[in-house]
Every structure is written in structure tokens, then in C-alpha cells.
C-alpha atoms as a PDB file:
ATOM      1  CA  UNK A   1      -8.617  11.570 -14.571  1.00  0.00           C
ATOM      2  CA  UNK A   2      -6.130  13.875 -13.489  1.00  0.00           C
ATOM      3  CA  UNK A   3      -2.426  13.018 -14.597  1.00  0.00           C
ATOM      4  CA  UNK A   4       0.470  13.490 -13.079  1.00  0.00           C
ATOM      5  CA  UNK A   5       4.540  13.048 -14.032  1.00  0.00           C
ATOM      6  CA  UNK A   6       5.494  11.157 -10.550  1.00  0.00           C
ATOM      7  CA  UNK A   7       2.675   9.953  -7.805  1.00  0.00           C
ATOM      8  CA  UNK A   8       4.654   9.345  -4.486  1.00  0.00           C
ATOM      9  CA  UNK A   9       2.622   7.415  -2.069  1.00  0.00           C
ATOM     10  CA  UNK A  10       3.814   8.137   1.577  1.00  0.00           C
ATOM     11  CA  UNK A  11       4.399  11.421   3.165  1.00  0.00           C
ATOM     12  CA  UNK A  12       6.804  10.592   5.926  1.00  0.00           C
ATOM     13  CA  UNK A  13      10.316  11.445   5.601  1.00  0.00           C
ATOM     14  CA  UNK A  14      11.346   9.556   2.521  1.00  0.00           C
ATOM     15  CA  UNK A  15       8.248  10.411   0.820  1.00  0.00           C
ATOM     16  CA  UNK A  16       8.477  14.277   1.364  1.00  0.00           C
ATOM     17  CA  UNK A  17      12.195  14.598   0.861  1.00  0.00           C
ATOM     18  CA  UNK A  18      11.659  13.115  -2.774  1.00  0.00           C
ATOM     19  CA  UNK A  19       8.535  15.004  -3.378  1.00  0.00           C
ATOM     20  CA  UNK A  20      11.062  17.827  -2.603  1.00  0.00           C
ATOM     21  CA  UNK A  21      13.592  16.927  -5.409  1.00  0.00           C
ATOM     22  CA  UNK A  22      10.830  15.790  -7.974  1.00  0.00           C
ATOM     23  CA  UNK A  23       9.184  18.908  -8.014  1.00  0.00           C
ATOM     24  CA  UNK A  24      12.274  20.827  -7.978  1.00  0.00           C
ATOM     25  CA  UNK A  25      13.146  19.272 -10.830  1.00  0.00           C
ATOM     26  CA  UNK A  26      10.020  20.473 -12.888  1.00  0.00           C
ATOM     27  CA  UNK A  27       8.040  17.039 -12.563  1.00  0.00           C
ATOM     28  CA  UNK A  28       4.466  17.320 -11.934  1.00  0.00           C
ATOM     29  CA  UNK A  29       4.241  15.418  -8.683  1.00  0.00           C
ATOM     30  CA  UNK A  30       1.515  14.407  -6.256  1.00  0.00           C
ATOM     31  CA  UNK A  31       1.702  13.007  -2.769  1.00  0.00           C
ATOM     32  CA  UNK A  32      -0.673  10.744  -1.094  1.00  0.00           C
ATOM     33  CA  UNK A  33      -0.910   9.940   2.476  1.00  0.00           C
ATOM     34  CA  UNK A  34      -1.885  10.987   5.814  1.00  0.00           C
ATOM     35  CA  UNK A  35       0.061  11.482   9.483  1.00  0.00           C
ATOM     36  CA  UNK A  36       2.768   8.692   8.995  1.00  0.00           C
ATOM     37  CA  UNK A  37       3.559   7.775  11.996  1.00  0.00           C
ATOM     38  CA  UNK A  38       6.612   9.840  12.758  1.00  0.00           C
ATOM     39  CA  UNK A  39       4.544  12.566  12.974  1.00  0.00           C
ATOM     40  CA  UNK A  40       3.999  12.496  16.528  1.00  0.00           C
ATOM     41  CA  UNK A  41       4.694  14.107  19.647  1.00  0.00           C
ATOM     42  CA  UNK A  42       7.891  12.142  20.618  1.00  0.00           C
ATOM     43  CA  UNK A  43      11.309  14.057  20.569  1.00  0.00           C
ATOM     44  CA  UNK A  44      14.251  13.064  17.944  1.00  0.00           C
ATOM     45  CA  UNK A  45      17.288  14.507  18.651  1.00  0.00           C
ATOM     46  CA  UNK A  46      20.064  12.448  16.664  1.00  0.00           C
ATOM     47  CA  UNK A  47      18.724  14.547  13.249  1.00  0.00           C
ATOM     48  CA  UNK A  48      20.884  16.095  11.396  1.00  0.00           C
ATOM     49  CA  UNK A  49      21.402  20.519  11.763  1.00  0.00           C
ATOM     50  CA  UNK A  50      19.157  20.490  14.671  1.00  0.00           C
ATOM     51  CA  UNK A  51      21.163  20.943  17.672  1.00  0.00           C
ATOM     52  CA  UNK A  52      17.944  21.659  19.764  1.00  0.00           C
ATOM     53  CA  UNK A  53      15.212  18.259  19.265  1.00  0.00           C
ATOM     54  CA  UNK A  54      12.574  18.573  17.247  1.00  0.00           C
ATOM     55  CA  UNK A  55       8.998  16.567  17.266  1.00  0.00           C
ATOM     56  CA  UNK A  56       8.610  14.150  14.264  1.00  0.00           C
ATOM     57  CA  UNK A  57       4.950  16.650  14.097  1.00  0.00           C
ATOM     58  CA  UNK A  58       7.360  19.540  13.366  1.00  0.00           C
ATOM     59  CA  UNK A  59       9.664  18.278  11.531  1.00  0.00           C
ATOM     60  CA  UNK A  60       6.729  16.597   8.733  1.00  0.00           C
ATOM     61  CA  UNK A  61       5.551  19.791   8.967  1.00  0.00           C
ATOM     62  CA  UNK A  62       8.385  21.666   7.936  1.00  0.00           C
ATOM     63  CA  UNK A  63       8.948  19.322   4.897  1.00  0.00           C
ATOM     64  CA  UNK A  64       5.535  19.330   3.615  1.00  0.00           C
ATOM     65  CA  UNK A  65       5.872  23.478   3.346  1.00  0.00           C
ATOM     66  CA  UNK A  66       9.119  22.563   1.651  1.00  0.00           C
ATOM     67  CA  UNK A  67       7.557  20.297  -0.787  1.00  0.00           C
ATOM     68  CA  UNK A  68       4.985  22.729  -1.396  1.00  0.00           C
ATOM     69  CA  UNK A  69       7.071  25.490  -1.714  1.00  0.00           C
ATOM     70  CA  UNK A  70       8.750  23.805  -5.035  1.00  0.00           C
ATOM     71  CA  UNK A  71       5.280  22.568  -6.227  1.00  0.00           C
ATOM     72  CA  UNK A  72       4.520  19.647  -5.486  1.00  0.00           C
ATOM     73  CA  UNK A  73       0.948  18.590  -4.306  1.00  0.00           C
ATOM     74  CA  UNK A  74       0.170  16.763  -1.130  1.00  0.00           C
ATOM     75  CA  UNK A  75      -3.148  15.511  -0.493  1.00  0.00           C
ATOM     76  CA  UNK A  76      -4.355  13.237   2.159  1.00  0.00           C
ATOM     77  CA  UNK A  77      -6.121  10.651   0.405  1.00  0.00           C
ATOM     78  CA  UNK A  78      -5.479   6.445   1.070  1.00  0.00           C
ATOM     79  CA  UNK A  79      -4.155   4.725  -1.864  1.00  0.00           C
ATOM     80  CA  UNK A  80      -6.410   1.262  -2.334  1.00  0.00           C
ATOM     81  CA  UNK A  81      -4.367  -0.023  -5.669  1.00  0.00           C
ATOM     82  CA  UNK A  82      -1.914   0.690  -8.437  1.00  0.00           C
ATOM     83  CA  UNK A  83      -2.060  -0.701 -11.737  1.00  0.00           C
ATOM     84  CA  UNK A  84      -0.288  -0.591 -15.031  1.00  0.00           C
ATOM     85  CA  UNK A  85      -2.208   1.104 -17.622  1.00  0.00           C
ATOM     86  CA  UNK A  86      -2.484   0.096 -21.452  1.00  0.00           C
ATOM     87  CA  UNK A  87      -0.669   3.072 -21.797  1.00  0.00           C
ATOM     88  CA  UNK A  88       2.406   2.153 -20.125  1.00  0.00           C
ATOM     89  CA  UNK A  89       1.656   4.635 -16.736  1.00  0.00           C
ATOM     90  CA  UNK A  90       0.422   3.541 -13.546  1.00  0.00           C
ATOM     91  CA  UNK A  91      -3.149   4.255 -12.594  1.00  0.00           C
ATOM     92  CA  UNK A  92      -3.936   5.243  -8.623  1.00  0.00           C
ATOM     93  CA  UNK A  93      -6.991   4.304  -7.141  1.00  0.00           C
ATOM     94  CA  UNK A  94      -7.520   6.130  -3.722  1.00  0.00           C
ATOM     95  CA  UNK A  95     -10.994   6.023  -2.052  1.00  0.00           C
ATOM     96  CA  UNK A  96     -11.915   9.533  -3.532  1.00  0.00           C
ATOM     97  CA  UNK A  97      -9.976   9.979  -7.325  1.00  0.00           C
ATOM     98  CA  UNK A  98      -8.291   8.166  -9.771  1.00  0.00           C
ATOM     99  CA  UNK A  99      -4.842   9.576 -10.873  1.00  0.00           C
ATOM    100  CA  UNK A 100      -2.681   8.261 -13.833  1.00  0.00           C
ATOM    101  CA  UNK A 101       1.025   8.904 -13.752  1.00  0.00           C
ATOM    102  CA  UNK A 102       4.329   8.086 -15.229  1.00  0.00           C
ATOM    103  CA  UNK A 103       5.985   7.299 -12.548  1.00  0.00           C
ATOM    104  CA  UNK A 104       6.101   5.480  -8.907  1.00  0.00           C
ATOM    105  CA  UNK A 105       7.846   6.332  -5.702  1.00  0.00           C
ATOM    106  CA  UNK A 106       6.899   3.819  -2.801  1.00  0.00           C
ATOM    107  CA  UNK A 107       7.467   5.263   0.526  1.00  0.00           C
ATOM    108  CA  UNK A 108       5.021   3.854   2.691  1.00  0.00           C
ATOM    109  CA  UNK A 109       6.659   2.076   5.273  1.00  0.00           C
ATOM    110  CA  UNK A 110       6.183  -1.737   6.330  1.00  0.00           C
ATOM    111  CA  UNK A 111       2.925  -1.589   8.401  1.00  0.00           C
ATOM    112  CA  UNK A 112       1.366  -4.598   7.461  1.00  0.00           C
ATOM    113  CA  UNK A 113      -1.366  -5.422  10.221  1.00  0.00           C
ATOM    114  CA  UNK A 114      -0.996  -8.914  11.543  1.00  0.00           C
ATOM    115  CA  UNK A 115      -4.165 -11.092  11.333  1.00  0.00           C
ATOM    116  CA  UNK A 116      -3.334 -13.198  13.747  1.00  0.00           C
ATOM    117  CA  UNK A 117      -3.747 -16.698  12.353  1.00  0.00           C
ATOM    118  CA  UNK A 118      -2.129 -19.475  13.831  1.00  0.00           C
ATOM    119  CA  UNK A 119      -0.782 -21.292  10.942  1.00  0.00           C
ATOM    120  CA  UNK A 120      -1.278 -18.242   7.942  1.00  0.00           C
ATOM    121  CA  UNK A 121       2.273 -18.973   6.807  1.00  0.00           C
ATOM    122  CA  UNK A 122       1.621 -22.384   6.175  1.00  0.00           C
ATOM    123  CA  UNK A 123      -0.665 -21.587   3.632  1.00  0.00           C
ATOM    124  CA  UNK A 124       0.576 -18.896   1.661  1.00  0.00           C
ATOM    125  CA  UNK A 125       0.622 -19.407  -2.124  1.00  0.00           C
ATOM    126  CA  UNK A 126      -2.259 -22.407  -0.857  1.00  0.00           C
ATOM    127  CA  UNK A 127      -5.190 -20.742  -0.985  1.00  0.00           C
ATOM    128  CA  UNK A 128      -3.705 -17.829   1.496  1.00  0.00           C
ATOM    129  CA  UNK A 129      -3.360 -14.855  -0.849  1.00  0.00           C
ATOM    130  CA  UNK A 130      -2.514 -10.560  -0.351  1.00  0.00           C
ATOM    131  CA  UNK A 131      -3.039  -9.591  -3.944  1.00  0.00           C
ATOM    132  CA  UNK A 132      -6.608  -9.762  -6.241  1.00  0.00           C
ATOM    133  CA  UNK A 133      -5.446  -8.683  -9.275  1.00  0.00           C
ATOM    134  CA  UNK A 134      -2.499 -11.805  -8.917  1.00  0.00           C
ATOM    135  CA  UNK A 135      -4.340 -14.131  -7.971  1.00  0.00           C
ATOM    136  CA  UNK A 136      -8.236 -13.672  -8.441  1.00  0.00           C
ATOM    137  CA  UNK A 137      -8.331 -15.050 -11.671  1.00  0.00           C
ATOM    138  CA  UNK A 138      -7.642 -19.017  -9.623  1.00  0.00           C
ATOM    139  CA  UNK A 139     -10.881 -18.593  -7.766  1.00  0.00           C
ATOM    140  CA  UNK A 140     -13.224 -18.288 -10.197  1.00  0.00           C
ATOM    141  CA  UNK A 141     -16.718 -19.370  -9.016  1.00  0.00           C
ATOM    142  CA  UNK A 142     -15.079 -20.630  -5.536  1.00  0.00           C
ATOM    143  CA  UNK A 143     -16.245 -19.339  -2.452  1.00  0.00           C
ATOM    144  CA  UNK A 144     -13.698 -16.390  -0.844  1.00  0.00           C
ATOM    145  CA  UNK A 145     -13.334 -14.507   1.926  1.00  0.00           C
ATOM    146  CA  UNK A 146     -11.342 -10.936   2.545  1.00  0.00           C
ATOM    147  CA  UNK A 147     -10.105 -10.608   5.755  1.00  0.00           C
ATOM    148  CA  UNK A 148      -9.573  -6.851   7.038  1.00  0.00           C
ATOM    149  CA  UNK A 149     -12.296  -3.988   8.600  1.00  0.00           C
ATOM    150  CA  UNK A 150     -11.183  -1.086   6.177  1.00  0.00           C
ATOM    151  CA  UNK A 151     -12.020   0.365   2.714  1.00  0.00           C
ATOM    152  CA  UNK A 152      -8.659  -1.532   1.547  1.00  0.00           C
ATOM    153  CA  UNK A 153     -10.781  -4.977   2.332  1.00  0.00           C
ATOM    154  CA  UNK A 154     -14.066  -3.500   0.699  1.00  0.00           C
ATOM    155  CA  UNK A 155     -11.796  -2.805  -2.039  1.00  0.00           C
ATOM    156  CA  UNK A 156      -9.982  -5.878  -2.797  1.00  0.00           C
ATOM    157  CA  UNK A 157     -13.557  -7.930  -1.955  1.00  0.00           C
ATOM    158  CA  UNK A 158     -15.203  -5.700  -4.660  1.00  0.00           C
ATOM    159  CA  UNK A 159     -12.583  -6.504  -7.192  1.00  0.00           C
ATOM    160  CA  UNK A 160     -13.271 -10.246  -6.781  1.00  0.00           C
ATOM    161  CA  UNK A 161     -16.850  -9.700  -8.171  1.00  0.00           C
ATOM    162  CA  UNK A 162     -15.356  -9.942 -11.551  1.00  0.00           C
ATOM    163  CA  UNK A 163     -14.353 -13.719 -10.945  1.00  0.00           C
ATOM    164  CA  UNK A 164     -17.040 -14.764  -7.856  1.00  0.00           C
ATOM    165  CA  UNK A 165     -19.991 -14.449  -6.532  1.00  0.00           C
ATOM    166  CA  UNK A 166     -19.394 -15.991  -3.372  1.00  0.00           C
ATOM    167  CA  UNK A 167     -17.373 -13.358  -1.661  1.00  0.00           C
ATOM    168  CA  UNK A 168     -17.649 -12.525   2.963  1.00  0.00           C
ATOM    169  CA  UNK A 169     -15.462 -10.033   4.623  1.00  0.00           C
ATOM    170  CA  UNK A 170     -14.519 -11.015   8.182  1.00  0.00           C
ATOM    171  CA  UNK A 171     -13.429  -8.359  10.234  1.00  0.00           C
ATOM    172  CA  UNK A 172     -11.542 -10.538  13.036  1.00  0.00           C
ATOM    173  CA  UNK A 173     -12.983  -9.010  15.319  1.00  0.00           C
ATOM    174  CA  UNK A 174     -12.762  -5.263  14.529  1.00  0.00           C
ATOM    175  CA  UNK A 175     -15.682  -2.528  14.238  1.00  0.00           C
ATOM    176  CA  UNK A 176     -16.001  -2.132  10.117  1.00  0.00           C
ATOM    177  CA  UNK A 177     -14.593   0.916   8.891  1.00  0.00           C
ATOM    178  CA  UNK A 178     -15.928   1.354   5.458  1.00  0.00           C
ATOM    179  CA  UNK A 179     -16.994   4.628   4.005  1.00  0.00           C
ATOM    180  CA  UNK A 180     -20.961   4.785   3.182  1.00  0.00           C
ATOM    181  CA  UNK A 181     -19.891   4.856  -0.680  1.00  0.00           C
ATOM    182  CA  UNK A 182     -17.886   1.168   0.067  1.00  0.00           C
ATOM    183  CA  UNK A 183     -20.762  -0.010   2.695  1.00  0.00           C
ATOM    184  CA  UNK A 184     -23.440   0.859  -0.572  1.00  0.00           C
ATOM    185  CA  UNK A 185     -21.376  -1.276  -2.898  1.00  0.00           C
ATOM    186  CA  UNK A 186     -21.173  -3.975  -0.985  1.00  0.00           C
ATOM    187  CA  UNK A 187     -25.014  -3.868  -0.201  1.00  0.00           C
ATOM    188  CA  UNK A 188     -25.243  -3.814  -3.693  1.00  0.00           C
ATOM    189  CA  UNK A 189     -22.797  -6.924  -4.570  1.00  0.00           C
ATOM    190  CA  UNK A 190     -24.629  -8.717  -1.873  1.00  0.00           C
ATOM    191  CA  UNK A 191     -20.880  -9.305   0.267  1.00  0.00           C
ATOM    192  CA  UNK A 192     -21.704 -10.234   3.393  1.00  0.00           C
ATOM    193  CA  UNK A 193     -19.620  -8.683   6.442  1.00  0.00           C
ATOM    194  CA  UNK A 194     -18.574 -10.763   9.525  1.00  0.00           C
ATOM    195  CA  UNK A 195     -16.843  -9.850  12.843  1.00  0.00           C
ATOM    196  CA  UNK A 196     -16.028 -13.169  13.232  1.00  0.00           C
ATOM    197  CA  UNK A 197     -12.359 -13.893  14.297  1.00  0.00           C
ATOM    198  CA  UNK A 198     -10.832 -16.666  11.966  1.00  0.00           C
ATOM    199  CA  UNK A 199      -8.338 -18.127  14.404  1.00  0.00           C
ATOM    200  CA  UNK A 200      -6.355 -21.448  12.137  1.00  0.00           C
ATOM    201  CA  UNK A 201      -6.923 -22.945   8.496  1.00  0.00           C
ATOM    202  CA  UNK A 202      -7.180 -26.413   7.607  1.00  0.00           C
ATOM    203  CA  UNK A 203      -6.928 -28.493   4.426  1.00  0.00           C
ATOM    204  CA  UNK A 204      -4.408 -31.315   3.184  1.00  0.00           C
ATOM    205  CA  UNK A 205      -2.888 -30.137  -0.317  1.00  0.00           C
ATOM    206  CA  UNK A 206      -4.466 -26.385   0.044  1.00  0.00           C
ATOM    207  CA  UNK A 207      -6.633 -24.204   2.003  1.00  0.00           C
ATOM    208  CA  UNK A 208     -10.198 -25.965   2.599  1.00  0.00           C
ATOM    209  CA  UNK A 209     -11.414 -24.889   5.930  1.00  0.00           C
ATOM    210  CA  UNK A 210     -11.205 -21.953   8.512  1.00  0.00           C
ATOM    211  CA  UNK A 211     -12.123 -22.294  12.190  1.00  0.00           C
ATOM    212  CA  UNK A 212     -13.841 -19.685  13.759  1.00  0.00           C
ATOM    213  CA  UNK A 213     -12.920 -18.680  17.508  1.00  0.00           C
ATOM    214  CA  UNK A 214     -16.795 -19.482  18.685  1.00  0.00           C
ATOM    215  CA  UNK A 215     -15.339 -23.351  16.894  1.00  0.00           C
ATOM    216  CA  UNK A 216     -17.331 -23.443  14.332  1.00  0.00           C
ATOM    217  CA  UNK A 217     -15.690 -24.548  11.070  1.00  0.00           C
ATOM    218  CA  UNK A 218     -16.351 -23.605   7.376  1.00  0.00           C
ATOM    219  CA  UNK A 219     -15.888 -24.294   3.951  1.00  0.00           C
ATOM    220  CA  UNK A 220     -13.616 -21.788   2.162  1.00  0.00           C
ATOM    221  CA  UNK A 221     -11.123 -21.846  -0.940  1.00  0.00           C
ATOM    222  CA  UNK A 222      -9.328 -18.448  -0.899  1.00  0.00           C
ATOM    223  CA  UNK A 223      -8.388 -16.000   1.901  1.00  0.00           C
ATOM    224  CA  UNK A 224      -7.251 -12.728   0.639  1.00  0.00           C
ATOM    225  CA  UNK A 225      -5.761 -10.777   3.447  1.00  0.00           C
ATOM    226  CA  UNK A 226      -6.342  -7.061   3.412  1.00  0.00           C
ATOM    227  CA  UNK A 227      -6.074  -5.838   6.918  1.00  0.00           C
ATOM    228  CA  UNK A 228      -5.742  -1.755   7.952  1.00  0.00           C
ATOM    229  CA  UNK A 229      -4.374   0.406   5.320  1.00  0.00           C
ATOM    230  CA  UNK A 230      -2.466  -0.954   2.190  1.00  0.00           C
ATOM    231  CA  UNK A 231       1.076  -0.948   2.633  1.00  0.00           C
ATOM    232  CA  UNK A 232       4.143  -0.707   0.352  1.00  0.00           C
ATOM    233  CA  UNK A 233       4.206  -4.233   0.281  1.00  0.00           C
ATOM    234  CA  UNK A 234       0.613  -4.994  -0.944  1.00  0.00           C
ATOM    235  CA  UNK A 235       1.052  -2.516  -3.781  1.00  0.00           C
ATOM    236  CA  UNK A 236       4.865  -4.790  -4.478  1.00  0.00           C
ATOM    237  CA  UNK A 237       2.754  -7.667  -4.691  1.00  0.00           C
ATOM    238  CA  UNK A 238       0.375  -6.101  -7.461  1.00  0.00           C
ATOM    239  CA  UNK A 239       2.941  -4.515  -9.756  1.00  0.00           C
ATOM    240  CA  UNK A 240       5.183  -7.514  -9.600  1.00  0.00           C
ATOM    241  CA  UNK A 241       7.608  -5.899  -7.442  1.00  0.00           C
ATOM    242  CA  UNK A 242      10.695  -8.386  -6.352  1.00  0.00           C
ATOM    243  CA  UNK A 243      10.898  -8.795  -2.324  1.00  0.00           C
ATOM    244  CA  UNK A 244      12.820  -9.918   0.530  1.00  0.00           C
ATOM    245  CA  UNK A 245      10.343 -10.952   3.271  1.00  0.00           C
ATOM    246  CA  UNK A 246       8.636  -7.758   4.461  1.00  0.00           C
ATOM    247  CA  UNK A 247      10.333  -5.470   2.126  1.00  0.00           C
ATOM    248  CA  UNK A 248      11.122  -4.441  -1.217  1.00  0.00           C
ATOM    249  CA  UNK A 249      13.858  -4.788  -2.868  1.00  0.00           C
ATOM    250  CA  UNK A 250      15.950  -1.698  -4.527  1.00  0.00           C
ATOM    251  CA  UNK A 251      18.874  -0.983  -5.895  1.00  0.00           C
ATOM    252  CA  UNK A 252      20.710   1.899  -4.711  1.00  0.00           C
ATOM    253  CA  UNK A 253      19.158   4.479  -7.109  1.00  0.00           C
ATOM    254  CA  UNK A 254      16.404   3.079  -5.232  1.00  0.00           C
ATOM    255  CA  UNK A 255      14.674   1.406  -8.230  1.00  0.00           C
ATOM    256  CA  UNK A 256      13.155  -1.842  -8.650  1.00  0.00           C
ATOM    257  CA  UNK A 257      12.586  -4.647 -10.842  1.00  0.00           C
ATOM    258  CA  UNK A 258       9.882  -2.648 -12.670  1.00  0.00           C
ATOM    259  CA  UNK A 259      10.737  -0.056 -14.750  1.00  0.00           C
ATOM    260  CA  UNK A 260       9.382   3.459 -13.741  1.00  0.00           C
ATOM    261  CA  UNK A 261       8.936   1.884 -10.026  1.00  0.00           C
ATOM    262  CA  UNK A 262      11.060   3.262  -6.939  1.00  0.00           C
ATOM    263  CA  UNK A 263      11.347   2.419  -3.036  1.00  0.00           C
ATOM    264  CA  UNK A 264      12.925   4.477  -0.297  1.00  0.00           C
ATOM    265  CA  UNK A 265      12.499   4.475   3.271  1.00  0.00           C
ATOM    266  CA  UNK A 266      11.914   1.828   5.797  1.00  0.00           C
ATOM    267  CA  UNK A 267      10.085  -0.246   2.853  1.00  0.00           C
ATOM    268  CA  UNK A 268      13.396  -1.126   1.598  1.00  0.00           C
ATOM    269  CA  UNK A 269      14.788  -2.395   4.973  1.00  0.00           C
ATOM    270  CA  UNK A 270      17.814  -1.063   5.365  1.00  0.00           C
ATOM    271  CA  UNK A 271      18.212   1.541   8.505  1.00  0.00           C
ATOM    272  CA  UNK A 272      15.303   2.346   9.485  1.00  0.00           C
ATOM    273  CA  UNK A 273      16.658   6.123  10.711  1.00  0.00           C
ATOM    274  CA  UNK A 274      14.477   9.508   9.779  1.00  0.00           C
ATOM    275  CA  UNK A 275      18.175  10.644   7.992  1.00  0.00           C
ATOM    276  CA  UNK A 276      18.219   7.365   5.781  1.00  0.00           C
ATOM    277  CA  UNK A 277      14.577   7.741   4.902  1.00  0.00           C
ATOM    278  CA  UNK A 278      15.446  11.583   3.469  1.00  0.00           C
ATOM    279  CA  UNK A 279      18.578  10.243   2.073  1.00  0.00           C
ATOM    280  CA  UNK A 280      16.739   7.674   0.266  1.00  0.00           C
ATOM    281  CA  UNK A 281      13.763   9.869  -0.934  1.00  0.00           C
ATOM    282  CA  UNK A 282      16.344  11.915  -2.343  1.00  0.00           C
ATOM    283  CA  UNK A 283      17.686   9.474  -4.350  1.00  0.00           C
ATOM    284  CA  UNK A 284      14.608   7.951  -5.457  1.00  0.00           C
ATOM    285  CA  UNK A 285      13.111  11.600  -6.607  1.00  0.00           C
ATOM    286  CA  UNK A 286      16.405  11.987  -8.708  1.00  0.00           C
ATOM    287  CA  UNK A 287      16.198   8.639 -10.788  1.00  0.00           C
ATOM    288  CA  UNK A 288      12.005   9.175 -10.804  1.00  0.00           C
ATOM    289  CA  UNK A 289      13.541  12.366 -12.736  1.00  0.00           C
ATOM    290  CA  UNK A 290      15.884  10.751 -14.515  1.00  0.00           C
ATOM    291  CA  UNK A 291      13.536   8.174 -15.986  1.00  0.00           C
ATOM    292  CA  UNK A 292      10.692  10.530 -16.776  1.00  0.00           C
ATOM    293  CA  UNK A 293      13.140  12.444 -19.164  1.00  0.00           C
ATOM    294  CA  UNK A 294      14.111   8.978 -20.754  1.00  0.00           C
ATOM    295  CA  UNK A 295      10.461   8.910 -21.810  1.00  0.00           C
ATOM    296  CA  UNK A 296      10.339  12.321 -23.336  1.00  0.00           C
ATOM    297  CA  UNK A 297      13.056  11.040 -25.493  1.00  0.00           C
ATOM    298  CA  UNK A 298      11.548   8.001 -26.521  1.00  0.00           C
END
């Protein structure tokens, strides 16, 4: 497993711009993630030293030669989980490696894909859950269901084997995107996967039913959601991480609750500008630094 000081997941502004200050600093560092979505074609032209506008496209660009320039690694691979180790690091599961590190810096933005469930809200903390590893453990033997099309689903419905048999994915809709290693493990586990569109849930005390857009209704106990990519907030809900609605909360040395944890960028919620995002990665790379030299000392 290869180990590094400080993993930063995200490699949009905030995530770059502390990739740039970690590695600088003489921390092994590693950033995962692929075309945020600044990276586009559109124009910006409120940034900073650029009297002429620049394209989000070049301006990623330019800070990924800059991170690479002081060392740092970037590598276009989707994060799936983090975990604490027994070792007091995190471990990174992407769909290709496993990395262990020593540090955390979440810069992944607040996409969360909408399922589009009528009354979801309603029964969140019910039987409506976004995190295995919190809440598996309350389903044991009961029959689940993953809802989401990508290898984040197959991921979260393959971690649910250790407390269930009786695991479907529904897609709502959407064409699965699963690599051929995730499609082959779910062969394997027997997890059956739906296109049906779950459309409203029903049960008195907790989640008991789901109806189906064709009308059908059936039995279920637990809904994890997993939809698109996993998001800053899925990986808050893992680790423990303290939030407020959508995003997470830090302080401003952009840590969280969790030791050896930090947020910058729009997953923090404050202004969601390209300039606050950089700001904020700065920060966070500095007190990522800060703490990793409080270990050595230890």
C-alpha cells in the first residue's frame, strides 16, 4: 500500500492550491480527482493578476504544473471511501489502489446528485441512510437496497455483504456505470441491479416500503443512497465529520472536528469564488503541515 504524508481529494482550485503549499513544505502529498468542474471552457475574469480572462481549463492547468513543480503527485483516480486505520492514518480506497496517509484535505466540492424522492427527507436517520460503515451494522440480515448507477453504489452495496445478504442496486433510471472488476463482484455476491426508478417511501415509525414509478410497491428496510461520484460530504459522514446541511464544517485553519481532517473550498460553504477556494486550500495545506510535524514529535 503506498503511503503518503497528506492525501488531498479534489483537484479544483482549493485542492491544487494546497497541494501547492503541502508539497512545498516537504510533505509527501498525493492528489486525487479528475476535471472538477471549473475546468471548463467558460471565461472568469474577476481572478486575481489576470487582467486578460482566463478559462477555468487553463487556469487548472496552470496549477496542476505548479503543484507538480514542488512535488506533489496528482493522479486521476475516484475516491470510493476513507477510513481510520488501527494505526491512527486514514486509509483511501479509490477504484484502482489503496493509499494510507497521515493526513486529510477535503476539497471536493458539494455535488451530491439528487435522487429524486418525493419524501427522502422524511426518512432520514429512518431507514434512509448515506453512510455503510455508520450505519450497516442496524441492518443486519434485513433486506437493503443502494440507490446510485456508479462504482461509488457497487461500492457501498459490496460493503453491506459483511452484515446482509439481501442487498439490490436500483439505478433510478440511469444506464449502470460500473467497471467490469465492480460488475464481477457483484455477479459474484449475487446483488441484483435494477433500473427501476424508486419514486416515494412508505412506513409508519421507519422506512418499510418503496414505490416504484411502474406502481408497484416493495418490501425494504434500508436505503443507502450513493448516487454519481462520492462527494465531500459522504466521506464527512464516514469519518464523523460535524456538518451544517450540505457542508462541512471548519474552523478557519480550515480543520474539523477530527483531528488530522481539513476542508476548504465550496465544501465548507462559505463564498463559493475560485479566489476563496485558493485562499482556503492555502490555509488548509499549512495546518495539514502543521499537524503532520506535531506527529513527528509525538
Amino acid at each position: 500500500m503506498e503511503q503518503k504524508d497528506i492525501i488531498i481529494i479534489g483537484a479544483g482550485p482549493a485542492g491544487l492550491s494546497a497541494a501547492i503549499y503541502t508539497a512545498r513544505g516537504g510533505a509527501s502529498t498525493l492528489v486525487l480527482g479528475c476535471n472538477p468542474k471549473v475546468a471548463g471552457e467558460y471565461v472568469i475574469d474577476n481572478y486575481f493578476g489576470f487582467p486578460k480572462p482566463i478559462t477555468g481549463k487553463e487556469l487548472i492547468q496552470r496549477g496542476i504544473e505548479q503543484a507538480k513543480k514542488f512535488g506533489a503527485e496528482i493522479k486521476c483516480e475516484k475516491v470510493l471511501s476513507i477510513h481510520f486505520s488501527n494505526q491512527n492514518t486514514f486509509l483511501v480506497k479509490t477504484e484502482t489502489n489503496q493509499y494510507e496517509s497521515k493526513a486529510i484535505i477535503l476539497a471536493t466540492g458539494v455535488t451530491r446528485v439528487r435522487p429524486g424522492i418525493d419524501n427522502l427527507k422524511d426518512y432520514e436517520g429512518k431507514g434512509v441512510s448515506y453512510c455503510v460503515s455508520c450505519d450497516g451494522f442496524f441492518y443486519k440480515n434485513k433486506k437493503v437496497a443502494v440507490l446510485g448507477e456508479g462504482v461509488f453504489a457497487a461500492n457501498q452495496a459490496l460493503e453491506l455483504t459483511e452484515y446482509t445478504k439481501q442487498i439490490t442496486i436500483f439505478t433510478q433510471g440511469k444506464k449502470p456505470s460500473f467497471s467490469q472488476e465492480f460488475a464481477k463482484k457483484l455477479e459474484s455476491f449475487k446483488i441484483p441491479v435494477r433500473k427501476d426508478k424508486i419514486i416515494s417511501l412508505k412506513g409508519n415509525k421507519g422506512l418499510e416500503q418503496i414505490v416504484l414509478e411502474n406502481g408497484d410497491i416493495e418490501p425494504l428496510d434500508g436505503l443507502f443512497i450513493a448516487m454519481g461520484e462520492a462527494s465531500s460530504l459522504d466521506f464527512a459522514y464516514t469519518l464523523g465529520l460535524t456538518r451544517k446541511g450540505v457542508f462541512i464544517e471548519a474552523d478557519f485553519e480550515q480543520k474539523t472536528n477530527i483531528p488530522g481532517v481539513f476542508a476548504a473550498g465550496d465544501c465548507v460553504g462559505r463564498f463559493l469564488q475560485i479566489s476563496v477556494a485558493v485562499g482556503e486550500g492555502a490555509i488548509a495545506g499549512k495546518s495539514a503541515l502543521n499537524y503532520i510535524k506535531t506527529l513527528t514529535k509525538s
